[in-house]
N, C-alpha and C. Protein backbone atom coordinates (compact mmCIF):
# COMPACT_ATOMS: atom_id res chain seq x y z
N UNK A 1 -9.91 -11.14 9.03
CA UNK A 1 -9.62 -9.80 9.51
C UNK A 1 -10.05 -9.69 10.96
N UNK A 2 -9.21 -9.24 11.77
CA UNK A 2 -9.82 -8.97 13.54
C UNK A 2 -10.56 -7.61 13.40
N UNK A 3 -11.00 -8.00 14.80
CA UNK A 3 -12.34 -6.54 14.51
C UNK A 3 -11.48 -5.32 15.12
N UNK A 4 -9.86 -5.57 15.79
CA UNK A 4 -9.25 -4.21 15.39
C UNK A 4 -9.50 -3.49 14.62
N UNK A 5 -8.54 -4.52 13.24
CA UNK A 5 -8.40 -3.93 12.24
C UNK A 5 -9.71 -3.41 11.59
N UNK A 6 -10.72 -4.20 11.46
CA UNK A 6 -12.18 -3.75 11.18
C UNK A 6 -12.22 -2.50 11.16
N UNK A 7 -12.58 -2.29 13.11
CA UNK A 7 -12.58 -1.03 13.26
C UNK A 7 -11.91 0.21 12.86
N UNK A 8 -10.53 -0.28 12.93
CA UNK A 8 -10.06 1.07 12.48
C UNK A 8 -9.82 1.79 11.15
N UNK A 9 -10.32 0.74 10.25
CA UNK A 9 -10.28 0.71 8.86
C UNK A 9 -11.42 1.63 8.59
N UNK A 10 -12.68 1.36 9.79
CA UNK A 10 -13.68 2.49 9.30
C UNK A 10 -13.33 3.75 10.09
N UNK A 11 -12.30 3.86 10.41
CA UNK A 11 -12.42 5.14 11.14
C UNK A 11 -11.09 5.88 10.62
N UNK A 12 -10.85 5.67 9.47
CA UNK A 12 -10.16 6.38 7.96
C UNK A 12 -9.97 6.93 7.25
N UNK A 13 -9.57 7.74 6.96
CA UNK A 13 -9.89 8.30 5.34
C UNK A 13 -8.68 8.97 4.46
N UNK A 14 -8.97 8.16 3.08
CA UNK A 14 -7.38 9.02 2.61
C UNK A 14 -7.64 9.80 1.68
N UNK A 15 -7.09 10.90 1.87
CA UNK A 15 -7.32 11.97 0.83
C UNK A 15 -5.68 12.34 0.39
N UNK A 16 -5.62 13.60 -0.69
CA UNK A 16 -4.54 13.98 -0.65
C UNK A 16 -3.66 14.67 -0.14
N UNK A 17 -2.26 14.61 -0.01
CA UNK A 17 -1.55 15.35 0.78
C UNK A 17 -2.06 16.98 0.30
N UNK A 18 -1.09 17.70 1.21
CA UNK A 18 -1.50 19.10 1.08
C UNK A 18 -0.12 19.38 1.37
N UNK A 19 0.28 20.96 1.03
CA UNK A 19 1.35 21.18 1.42
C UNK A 19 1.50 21.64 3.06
N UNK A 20 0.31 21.68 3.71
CA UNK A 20 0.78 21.58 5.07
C UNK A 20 0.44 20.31 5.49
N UNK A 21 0.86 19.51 4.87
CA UNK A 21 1.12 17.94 5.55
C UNK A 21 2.52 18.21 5.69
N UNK A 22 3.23 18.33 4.89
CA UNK A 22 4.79 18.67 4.84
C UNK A 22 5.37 18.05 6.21
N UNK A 23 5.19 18.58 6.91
CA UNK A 23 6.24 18.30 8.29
C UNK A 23 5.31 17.18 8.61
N UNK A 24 4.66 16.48 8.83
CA UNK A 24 3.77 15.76 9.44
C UNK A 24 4.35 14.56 8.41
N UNK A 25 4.58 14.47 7.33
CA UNK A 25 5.00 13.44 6.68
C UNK A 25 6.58 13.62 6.61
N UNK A 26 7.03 14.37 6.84
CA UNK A 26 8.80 14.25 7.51
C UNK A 26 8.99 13.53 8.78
N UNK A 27 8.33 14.41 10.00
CA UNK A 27 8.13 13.29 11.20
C UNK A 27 8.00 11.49 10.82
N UNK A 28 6.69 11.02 10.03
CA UNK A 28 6.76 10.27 9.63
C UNK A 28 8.24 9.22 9.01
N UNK A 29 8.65 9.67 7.80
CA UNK A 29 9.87 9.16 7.41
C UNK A 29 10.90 8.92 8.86
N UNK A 30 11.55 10.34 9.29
CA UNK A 30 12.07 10.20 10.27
C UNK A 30 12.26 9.73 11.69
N UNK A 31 11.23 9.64 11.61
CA UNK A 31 11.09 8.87 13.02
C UNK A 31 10.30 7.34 12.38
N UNK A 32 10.45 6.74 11.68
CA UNK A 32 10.21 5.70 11.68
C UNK A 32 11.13 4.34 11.91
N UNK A 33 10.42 3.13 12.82
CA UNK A 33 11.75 2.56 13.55
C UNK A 33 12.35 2.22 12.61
N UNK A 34 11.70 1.30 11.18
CA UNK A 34 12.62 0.49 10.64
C UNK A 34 14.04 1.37 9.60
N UNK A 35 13.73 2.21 9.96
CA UNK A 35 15.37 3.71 9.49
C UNK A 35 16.33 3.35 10.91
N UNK A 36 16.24 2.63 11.86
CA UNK A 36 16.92 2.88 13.15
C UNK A 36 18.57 2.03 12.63
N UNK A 37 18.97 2.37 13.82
CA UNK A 37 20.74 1.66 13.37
C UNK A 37 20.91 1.74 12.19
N UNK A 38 21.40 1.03 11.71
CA UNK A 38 22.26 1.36 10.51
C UNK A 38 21.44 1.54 8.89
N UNK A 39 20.43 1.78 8.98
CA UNK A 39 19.43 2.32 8.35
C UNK A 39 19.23 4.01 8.70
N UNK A 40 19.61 4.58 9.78
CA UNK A 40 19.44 6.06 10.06
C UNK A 40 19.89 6.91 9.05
N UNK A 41 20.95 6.54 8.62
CA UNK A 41 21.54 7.59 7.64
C UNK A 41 20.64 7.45 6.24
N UNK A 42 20.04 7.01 6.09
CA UNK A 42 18.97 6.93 4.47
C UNK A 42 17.93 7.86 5.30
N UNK A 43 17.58 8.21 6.43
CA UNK A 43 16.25 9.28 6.08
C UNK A 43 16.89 10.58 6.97
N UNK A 44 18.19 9.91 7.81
CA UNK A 44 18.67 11.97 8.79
C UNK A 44 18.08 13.14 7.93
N UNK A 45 18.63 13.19 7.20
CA UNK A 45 18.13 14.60 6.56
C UNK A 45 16.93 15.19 5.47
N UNK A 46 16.15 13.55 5.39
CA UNK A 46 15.40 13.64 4.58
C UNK A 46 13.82 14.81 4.69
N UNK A 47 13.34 14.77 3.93
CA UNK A 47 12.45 15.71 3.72
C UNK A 47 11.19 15.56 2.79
N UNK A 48 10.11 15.71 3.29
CA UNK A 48 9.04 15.40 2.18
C UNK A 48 8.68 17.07 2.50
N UNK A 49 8.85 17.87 1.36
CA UNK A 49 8.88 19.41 0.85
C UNK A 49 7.04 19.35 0.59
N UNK A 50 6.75 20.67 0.81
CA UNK A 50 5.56 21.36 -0.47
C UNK A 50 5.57 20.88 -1.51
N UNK A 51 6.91 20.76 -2.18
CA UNK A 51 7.10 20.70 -3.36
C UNK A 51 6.91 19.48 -4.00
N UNK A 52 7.65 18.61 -2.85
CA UNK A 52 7.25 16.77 -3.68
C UNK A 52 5.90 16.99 -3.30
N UNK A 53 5.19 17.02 -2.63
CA UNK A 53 3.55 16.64 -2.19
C UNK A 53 2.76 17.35 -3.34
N UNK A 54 3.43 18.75 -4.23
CA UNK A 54 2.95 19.35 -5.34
C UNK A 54 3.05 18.56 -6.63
N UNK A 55 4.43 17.69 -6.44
CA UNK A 55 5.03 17.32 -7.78
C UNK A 55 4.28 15.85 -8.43
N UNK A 56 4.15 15.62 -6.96
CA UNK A 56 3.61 13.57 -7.06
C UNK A 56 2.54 13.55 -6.15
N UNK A 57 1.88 12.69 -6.73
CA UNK A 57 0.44 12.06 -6.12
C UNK A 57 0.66 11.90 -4.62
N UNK A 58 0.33 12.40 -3.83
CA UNK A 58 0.53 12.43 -2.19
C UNK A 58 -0.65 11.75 -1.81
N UNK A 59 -0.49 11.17 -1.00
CA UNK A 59 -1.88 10.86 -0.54
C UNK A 59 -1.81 10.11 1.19
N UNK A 60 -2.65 10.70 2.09
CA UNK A 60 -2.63 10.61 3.38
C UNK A 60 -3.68 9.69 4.09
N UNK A 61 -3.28 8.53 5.18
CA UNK A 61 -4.59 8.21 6.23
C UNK A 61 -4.72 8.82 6.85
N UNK A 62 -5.44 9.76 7.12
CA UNK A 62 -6.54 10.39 8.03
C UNK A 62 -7.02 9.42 9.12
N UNK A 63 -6.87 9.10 10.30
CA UNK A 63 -7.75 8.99 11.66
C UNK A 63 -8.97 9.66 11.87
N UNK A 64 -9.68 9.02 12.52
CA UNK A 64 -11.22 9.95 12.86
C UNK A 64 -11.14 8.91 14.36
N UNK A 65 -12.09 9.34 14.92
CA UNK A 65 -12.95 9.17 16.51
C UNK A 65 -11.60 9.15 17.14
N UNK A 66 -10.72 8.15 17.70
CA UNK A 66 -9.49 8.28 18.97
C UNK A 66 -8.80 8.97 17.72
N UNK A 67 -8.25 8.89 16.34
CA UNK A 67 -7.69 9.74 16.26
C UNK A 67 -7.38 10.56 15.95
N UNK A 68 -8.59 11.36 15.91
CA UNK A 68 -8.67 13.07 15.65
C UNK A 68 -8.04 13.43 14.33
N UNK A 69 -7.99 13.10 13.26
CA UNK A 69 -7.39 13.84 12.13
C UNK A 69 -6.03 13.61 12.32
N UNK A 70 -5.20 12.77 12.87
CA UNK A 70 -3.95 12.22 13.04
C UNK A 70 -3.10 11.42 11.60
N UNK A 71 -2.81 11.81 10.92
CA UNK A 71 -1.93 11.55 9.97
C UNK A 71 -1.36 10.01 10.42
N UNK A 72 -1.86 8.75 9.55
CA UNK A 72 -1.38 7.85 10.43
C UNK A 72 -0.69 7.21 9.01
N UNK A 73 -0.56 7.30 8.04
CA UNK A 73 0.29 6.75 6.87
C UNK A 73 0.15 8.00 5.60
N UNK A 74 1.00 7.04 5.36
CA UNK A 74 0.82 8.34 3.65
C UNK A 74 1.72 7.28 2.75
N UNK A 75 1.86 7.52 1.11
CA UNK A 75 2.01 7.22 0.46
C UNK A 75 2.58 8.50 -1.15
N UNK A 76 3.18 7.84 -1.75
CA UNK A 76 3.61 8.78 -2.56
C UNK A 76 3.50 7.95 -4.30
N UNK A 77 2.86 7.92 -5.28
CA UNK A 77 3.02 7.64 -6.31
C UNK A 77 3.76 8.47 -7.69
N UNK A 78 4.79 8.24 -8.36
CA UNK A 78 5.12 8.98 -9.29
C UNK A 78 4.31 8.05 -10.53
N UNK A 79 4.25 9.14 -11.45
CA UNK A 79 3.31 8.48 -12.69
C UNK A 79 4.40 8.11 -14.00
N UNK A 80 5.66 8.91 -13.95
CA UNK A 80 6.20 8.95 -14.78
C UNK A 80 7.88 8.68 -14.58
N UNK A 81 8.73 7.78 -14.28
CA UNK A 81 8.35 6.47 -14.89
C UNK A 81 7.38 6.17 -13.45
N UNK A 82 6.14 4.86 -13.90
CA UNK A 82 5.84 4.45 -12.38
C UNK A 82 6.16 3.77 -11.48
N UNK A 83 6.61 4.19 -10.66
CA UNK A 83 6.86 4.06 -9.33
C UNK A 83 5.76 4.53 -8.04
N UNK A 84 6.27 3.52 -7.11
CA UNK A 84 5.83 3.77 -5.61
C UNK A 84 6.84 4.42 -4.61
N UNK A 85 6.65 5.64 -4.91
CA UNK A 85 8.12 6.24 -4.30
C UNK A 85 8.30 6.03 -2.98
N UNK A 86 7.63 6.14 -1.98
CA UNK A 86 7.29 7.09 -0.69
C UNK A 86 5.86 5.45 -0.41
N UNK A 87 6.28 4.87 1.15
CA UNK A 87 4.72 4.41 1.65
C UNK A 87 5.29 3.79 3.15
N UNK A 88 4.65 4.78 4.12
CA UNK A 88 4.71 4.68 5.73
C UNK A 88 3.95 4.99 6.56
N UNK A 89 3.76 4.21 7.42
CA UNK A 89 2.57 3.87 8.65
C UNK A 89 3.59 3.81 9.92
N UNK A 90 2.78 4.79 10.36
CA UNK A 90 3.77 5.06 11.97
C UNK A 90 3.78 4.00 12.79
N UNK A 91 4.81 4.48 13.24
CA UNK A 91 4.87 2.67 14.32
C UNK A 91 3.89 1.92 14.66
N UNK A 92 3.06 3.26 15.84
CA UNK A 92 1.91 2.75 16.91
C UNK A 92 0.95 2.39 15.82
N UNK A 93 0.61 2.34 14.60
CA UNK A 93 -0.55 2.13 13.74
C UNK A 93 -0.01 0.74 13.17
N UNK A 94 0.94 0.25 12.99
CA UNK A 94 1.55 -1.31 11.87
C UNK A 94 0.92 -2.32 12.79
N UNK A 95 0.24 -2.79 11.83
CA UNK A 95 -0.50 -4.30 12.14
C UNK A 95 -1.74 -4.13 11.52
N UNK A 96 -2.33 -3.07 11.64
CA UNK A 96 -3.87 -2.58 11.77
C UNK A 96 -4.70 -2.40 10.45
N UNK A 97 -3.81 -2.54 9.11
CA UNK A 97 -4.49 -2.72 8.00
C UNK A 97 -3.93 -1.07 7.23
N UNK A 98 -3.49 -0.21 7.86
CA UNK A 98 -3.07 0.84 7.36
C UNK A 98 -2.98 0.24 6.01
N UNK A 99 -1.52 0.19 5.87
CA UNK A 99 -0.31 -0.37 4.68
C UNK A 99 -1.41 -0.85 3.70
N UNK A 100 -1.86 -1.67 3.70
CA UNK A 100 -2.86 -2.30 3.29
C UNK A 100 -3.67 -1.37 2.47
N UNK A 101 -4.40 -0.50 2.98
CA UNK A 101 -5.19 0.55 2.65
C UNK A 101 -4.61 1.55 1.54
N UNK A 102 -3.52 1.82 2.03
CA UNK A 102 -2.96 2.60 1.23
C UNK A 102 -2.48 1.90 -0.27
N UNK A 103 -1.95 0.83 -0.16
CA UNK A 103 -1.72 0.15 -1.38
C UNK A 103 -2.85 0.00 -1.96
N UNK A 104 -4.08 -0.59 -1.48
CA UNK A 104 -5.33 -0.79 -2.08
C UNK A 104 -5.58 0.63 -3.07
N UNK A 105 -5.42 1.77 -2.20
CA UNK A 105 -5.91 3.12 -2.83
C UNK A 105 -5.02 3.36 -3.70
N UNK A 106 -3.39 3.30 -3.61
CA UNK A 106 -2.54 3.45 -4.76
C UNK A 106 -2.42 2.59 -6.18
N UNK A 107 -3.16 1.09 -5.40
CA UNK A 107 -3.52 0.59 -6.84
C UNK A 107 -4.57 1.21 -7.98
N UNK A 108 -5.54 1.81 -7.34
CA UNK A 108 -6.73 2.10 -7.57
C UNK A 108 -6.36 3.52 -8.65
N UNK A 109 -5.52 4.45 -7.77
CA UNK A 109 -4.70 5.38 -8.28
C UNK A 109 -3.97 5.26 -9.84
N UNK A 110 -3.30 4.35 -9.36
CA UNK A 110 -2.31 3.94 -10.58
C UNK A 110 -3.21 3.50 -11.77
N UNK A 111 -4.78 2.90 -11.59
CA UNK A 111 -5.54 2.11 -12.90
C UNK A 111 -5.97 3.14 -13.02
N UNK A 112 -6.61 4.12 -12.50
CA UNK A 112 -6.95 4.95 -13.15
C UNK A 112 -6.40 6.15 -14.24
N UNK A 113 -4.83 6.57 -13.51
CA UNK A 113 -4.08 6.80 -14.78
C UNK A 113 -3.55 6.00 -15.60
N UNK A 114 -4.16 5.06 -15.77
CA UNK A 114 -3.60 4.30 -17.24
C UNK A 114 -2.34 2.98 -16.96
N UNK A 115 -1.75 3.04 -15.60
CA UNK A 115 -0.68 2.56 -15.37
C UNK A 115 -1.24 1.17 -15.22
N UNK A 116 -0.20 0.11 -15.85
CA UNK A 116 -0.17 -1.37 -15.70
C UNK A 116 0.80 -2.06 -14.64
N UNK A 117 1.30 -1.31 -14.55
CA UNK A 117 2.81 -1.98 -13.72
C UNK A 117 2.97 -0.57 -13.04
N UNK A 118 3.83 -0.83 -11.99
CA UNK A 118 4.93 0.36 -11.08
C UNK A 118 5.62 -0.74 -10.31
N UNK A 119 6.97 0.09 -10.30
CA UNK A 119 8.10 -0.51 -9.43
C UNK A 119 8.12 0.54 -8.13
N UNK A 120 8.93 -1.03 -7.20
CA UNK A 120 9.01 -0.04 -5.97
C UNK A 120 10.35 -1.06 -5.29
N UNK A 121 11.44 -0.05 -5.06
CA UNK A 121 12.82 -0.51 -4.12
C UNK A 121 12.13 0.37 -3.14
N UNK A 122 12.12 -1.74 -2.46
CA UNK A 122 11.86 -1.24 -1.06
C UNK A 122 12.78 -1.46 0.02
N UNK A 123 12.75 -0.62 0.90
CA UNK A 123 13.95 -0.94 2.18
C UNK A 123 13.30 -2.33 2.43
N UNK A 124 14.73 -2.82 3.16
CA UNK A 124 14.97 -4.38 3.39
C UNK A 124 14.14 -4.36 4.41
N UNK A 125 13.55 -4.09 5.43
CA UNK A 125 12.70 -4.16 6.47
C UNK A 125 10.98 -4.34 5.79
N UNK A 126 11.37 -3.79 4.81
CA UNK A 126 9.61 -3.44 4.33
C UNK A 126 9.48 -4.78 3.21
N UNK A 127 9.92 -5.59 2.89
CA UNK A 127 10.37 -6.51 1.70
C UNK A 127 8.91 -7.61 1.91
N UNK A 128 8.84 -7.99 3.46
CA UNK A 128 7.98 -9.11 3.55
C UNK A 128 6.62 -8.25 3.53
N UNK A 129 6.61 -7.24 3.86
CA UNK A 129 5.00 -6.13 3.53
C UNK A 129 4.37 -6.45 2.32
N UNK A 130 5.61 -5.70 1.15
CA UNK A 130 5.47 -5.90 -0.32
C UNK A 130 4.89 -7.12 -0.76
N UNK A 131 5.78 -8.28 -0.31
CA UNK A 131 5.30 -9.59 -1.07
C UNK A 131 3.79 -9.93 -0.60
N UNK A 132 3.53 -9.54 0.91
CA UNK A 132 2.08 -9.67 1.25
C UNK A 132 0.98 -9.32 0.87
N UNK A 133 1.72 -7.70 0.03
CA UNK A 133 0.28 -7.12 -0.45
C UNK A 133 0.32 -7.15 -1.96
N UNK A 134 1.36 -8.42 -2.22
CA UNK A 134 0.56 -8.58 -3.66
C UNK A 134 1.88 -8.08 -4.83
N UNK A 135 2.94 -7.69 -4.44
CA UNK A 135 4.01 -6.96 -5.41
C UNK A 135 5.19 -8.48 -5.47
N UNK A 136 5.65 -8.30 -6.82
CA UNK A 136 6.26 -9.50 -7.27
C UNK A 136 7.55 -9.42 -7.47
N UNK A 137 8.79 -10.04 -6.61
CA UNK A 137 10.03 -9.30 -6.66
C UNK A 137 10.57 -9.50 -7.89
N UNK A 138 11.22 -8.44 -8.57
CA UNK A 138 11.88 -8.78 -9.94
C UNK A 138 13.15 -8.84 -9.79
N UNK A 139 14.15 -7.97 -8.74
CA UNK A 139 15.33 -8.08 -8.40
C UNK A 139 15.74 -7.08 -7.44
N UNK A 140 17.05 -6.81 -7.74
CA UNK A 140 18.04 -6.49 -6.60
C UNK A 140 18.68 -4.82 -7.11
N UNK A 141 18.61 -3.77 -6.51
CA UNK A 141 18.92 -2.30 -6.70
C UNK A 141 20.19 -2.26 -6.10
N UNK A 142 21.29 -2.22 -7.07
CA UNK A 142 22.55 -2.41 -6.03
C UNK A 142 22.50 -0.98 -5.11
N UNK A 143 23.97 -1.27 -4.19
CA UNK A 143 24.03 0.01 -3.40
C UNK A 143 24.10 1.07 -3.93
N UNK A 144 24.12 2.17 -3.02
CA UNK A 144 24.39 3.45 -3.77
C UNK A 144 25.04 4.54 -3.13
N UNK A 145 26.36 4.29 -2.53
CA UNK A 145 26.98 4.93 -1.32
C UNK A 145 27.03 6.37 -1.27
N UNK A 146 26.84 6.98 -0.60
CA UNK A 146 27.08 7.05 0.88
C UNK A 146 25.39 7.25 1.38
N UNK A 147 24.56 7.46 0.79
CA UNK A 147 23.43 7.38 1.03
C UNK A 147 22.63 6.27 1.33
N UNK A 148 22.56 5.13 0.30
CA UNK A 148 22.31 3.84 1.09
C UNK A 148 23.65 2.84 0.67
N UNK A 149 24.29 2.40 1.37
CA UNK A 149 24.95 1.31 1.39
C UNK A 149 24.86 -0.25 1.49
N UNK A 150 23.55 -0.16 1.06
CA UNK A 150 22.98 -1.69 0.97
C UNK A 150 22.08 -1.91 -0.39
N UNK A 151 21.76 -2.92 -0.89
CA UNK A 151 20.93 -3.61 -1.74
C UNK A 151 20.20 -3.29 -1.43
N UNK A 152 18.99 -3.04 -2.13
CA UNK A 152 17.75 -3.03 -2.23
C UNK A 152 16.80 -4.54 -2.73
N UNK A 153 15.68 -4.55 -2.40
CA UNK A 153 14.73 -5.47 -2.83
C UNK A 153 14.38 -5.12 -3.93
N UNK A 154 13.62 -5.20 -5.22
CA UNK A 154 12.76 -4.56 -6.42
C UNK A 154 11.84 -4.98 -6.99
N UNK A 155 10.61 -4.77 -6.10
CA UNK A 155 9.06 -5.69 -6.54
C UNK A 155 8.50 -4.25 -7.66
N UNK A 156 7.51 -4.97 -8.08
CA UNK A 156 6.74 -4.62 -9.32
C UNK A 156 4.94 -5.10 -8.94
N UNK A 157 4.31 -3.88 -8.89
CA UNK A 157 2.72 -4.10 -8.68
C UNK A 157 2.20 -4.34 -9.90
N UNK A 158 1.51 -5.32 -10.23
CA UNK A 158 0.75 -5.38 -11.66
C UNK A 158 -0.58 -5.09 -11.35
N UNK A 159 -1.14 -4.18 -12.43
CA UNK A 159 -2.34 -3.09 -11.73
C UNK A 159 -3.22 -4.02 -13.13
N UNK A 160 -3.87 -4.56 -12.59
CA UNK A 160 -5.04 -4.98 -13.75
C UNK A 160 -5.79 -4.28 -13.83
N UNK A 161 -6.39 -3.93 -15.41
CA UNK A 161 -7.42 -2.93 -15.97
C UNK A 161 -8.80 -3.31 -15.22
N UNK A 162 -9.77 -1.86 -14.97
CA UNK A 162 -10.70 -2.26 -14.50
C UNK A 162 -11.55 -3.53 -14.12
């Protein structure tokens, strides 16, 4: 681990979303590069509501010292079926152990409700993340036009009991 990442790992914290994260985790989705070119049309109009952050396990990195309470990833778990719905780290933050963090905490998440497994279709950009942090590809999510027009990846986290 570099003492970047070190550092900024202690200067962290994830708690849960709130419903005034709302726009702060839309920015997120939307402006994230790997949606650019021909990926744009899967998040233009997308939206992380009050309502999903009410409905599903939300959960946010927090920044401290440079960055002030700055929303620097978030993550989304559904419990039922499980899935990893929702997991993004803003540009200027990828490299730094974010991603990382957050999966660590969503694993942690997931054993504690009971969950053994969760699936996650991930965009094709995010595919080599997944396999890094440990998720095991099972297959292929065909397209689903006009919204995404491409394949998907389809890894599976195996959450070992305590």
């Amino acid at each position: 681990m570099s003492s970047r990442t070190s550092r900024i790992e202690r200067s962290i914290t994830i708690r849960r979303a709130v419903a005034g994260d709302a726009k702060r985790l839309t920015r997120l989705v939307r402006g994230s590069s790997a949606y650019e070119g021909k990926y744009a049309a899967a998040v233009a109009g997308y939206r992380v509501g009050a309502d999903y952050i009410e409905a599903h396990r939300a959960f946010v990195a927090v920044g401290a010292d440079e960055y002030a309470g700055r929303v620097l990833g978030f993550y989304s778990l559904v419990l039922a079926p499980p899935e990893l719905d929702l997991l993004f780290v803003a540009d200027d933050m990828q490299g730094r152990g974010i991603g990382r963090m957050l999966v660590a905490h969503m694993r942690s998440e997931a054993r504690a409700a009971g969950i053994d497994r969760l699936k996650v279709v991930s965009h094709v950009p995010a595919a080599d993340f997944y396999h890094r942090v440990g998720a095991v590809r099972t297959g292929t999510v065909p397209a689903n036009p006009p919204a995404v027009p491409w394949d998907r990846p389809l890894f599976e986290f195996r959450i070992p009991s305590g």
